[in-house]
C-alpha atoms as a PDB file:
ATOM      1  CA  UNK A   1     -30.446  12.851  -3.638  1.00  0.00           C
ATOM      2  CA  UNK A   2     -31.444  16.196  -4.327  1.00  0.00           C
ATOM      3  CA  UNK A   3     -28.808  18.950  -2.452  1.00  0.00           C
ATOM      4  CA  UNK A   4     -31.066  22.257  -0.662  1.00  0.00           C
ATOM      5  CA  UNK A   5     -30.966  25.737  -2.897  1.00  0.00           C
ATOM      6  CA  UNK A   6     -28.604  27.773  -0.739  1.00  0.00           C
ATOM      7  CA  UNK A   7     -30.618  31.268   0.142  1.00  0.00           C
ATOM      8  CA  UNK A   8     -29.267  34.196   1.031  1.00  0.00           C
ATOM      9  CA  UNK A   9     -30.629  37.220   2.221  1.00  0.00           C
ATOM     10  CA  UNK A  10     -30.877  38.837  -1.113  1.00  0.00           C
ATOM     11  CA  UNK A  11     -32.067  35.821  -2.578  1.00  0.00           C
ATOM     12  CA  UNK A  12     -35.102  34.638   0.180  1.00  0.00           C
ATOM     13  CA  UNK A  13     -38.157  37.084  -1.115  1.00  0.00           C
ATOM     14  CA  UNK A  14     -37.673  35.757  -4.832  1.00  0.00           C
ATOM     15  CA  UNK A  15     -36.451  31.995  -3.982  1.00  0.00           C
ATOM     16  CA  UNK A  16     -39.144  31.402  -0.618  1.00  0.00           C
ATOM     17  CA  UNK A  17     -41.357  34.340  -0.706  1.00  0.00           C
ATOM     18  CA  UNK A  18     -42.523  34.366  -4.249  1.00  0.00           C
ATOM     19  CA  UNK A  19     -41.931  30.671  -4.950  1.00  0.00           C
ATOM     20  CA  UNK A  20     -44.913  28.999  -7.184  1.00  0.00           C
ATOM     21  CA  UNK A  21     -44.421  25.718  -4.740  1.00  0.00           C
ATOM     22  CA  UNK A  22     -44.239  26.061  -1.265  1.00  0.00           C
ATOM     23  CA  UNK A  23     -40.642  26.142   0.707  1.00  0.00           C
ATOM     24  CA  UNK A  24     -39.449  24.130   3.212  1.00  0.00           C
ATOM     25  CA  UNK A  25     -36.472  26.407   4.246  1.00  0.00           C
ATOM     26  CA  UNK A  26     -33.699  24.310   6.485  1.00  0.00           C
ATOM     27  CA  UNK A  27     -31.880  27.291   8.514  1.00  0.00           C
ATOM     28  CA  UNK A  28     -29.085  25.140   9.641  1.00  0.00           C
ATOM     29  CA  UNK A  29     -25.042  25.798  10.397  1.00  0.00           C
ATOM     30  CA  UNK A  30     -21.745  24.233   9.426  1.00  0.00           C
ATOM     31  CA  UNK A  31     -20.819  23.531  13.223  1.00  0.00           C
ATOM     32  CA  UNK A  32     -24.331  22.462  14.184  1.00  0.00           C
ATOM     33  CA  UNK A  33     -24.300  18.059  15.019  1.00  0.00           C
ATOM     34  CA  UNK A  34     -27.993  17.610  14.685  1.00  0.00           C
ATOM     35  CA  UNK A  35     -27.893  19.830  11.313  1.00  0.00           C
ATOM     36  CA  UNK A  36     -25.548  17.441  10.007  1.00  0.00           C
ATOM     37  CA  UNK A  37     -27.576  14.422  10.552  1.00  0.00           C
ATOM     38  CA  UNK A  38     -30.434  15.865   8.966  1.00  0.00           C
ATOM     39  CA  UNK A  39     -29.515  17.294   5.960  1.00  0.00           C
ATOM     40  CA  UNK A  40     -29.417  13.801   4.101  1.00  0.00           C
ATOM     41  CA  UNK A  41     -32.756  13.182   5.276  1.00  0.00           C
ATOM     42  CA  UNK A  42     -34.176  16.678   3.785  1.00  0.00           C
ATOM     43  CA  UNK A  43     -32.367  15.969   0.568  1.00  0.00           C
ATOM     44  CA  UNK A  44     -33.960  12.914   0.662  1.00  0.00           C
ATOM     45  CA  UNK A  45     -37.241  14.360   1.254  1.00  0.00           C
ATOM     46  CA  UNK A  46     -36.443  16.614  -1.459  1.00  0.00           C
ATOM     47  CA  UNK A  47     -36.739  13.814  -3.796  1.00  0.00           C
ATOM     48  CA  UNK A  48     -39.984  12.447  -2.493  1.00  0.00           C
ATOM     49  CA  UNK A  49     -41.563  15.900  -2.733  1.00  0.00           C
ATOM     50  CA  UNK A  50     -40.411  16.898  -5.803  1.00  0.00           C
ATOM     51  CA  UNK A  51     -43.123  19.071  -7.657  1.00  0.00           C
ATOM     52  CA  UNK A  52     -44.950  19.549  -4.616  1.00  0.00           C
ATOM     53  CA  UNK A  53     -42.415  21.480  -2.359  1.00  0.00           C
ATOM     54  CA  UNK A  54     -38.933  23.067  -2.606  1.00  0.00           C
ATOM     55  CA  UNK A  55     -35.991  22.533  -0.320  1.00  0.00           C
ATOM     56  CA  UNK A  56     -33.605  25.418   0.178  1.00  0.00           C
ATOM     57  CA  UNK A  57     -31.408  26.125   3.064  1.00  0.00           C
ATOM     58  CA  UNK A  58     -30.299  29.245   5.122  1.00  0.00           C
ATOM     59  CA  UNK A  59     -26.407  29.463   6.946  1.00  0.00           C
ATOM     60  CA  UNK A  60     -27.232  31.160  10.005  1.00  0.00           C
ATOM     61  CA  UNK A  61     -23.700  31.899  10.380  1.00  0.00           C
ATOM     62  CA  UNK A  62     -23.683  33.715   6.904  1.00  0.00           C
ATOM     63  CA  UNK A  63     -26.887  34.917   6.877  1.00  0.00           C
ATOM     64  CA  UNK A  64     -27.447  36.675  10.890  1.00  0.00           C
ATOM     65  CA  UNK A  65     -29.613  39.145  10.357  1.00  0.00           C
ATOM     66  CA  UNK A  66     -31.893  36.916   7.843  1.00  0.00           C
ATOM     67  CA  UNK A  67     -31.627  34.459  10.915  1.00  0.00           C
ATOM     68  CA  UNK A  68     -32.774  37.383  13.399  1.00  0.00           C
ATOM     69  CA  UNK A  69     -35.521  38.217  11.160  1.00  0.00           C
ATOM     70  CA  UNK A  70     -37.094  34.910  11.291  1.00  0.00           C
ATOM     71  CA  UNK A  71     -36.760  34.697  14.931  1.00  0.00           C
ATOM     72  CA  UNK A  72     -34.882  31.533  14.688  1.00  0.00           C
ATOM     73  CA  UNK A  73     -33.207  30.813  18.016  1.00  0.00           C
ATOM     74  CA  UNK A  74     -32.379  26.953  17.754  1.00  0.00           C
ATOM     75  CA  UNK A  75     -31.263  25.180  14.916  1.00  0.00           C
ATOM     76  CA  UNK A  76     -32.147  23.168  13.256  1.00  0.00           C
ATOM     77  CA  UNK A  77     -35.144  24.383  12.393  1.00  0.00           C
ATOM     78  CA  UNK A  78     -37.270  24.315   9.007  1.00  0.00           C
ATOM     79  CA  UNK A  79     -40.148  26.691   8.307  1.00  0.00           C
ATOM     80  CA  UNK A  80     -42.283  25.913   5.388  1.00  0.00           C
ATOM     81  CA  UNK A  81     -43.477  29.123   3.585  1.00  0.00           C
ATOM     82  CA  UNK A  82     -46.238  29.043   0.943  1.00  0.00           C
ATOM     83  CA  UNK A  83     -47.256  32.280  -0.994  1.00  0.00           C
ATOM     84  CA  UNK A  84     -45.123  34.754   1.292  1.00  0.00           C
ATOM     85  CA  UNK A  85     -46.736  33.039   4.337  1.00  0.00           C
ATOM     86  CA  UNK A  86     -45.262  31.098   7.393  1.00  0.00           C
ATOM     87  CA  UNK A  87     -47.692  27.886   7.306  1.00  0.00           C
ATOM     88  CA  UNK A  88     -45.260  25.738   9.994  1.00  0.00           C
ATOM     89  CA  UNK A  89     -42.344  25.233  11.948  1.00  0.00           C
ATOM     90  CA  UNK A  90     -40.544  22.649  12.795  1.00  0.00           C
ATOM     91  CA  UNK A  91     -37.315  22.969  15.529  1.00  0.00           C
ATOM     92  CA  UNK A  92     -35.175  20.155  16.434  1.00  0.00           C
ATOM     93  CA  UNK A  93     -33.940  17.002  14.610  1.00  0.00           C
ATOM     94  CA  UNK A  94     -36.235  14.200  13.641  1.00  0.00           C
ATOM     95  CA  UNK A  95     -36.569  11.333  12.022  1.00  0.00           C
ATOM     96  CA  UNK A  96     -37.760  10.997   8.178  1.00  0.00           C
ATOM     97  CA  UNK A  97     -41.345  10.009   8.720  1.00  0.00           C
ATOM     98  CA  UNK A  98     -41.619  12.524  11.319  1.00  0.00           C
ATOM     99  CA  UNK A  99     -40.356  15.270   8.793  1.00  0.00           C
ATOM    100  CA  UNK A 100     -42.848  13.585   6.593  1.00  0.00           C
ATOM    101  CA  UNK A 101     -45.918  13.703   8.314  1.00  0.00           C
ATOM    102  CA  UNK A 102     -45.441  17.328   9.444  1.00  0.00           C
ATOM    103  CA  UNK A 103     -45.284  17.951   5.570  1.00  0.00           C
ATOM    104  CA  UNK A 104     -47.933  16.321   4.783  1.00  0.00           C
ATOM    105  CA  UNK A 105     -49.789  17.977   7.256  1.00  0.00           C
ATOM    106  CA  UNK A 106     -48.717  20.885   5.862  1.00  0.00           C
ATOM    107  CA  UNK A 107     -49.300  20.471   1.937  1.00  0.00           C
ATOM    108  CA  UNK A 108     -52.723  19.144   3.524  1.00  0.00           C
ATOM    109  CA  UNK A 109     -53.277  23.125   5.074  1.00  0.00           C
ATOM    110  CA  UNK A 110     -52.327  24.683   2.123  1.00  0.00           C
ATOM    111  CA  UNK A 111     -54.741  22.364  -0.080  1.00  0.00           C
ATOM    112  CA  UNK A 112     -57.806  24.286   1.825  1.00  0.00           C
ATOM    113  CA  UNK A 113     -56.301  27.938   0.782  1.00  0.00           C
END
């Protein structure tokens, strides 16, 4: 298993913005059930995508106005950045293939760039 780059505000422009590979980004909270249960399905997607796409995650309770920026309301939820730009988001728990067909779908997008 491969464990999610913690971001921070400082941090997001260099680690998701300017990032070679496009960024899943996992905002997610301590507190937060469904969060939990995914997290060991991201790191294990983190494995399968190695090379291809980076993992990193984002406390909303740390990280609030990061959070506000982003306009995330409901957590979990991933957004998948490629060269400084939102390409998809994805709110809610779901399963692995789920996860993995909406990434595919999305390395598929940013293939035609």
């Amino acid at each position: 298993m491969v464990a999610a780059l913690a971001v921070t505000a400082p941090t997001f422009e260099q680690e998701v913005l300017r990032s070679p590979l496009p960024v899943v980004v996992d905002f997610w909270a301590a507190w937060c059930v469904p969060c939990r249960m995914v997290t060991p399905v991201l790191e294990e997607l983190a494995g399968v995508y190695a090379g291809r796409l980076r993992f990193v995650a984002v406390d909303t309770e740390a990280e609030q106005d990061l959070t506000a920026r982003y306009n995330v309301v409901s957590i979990p939820t991933l957004y998948v950045f490629h060269s400084g730009e939102l390409v998809r988001t994805l709110v809610g728990a779901r399963e692995k293939r789920a996860y993995a067909a909406e990434l595919d779908a999305a390395l598929t997008e940013i293939a035609t760039w």
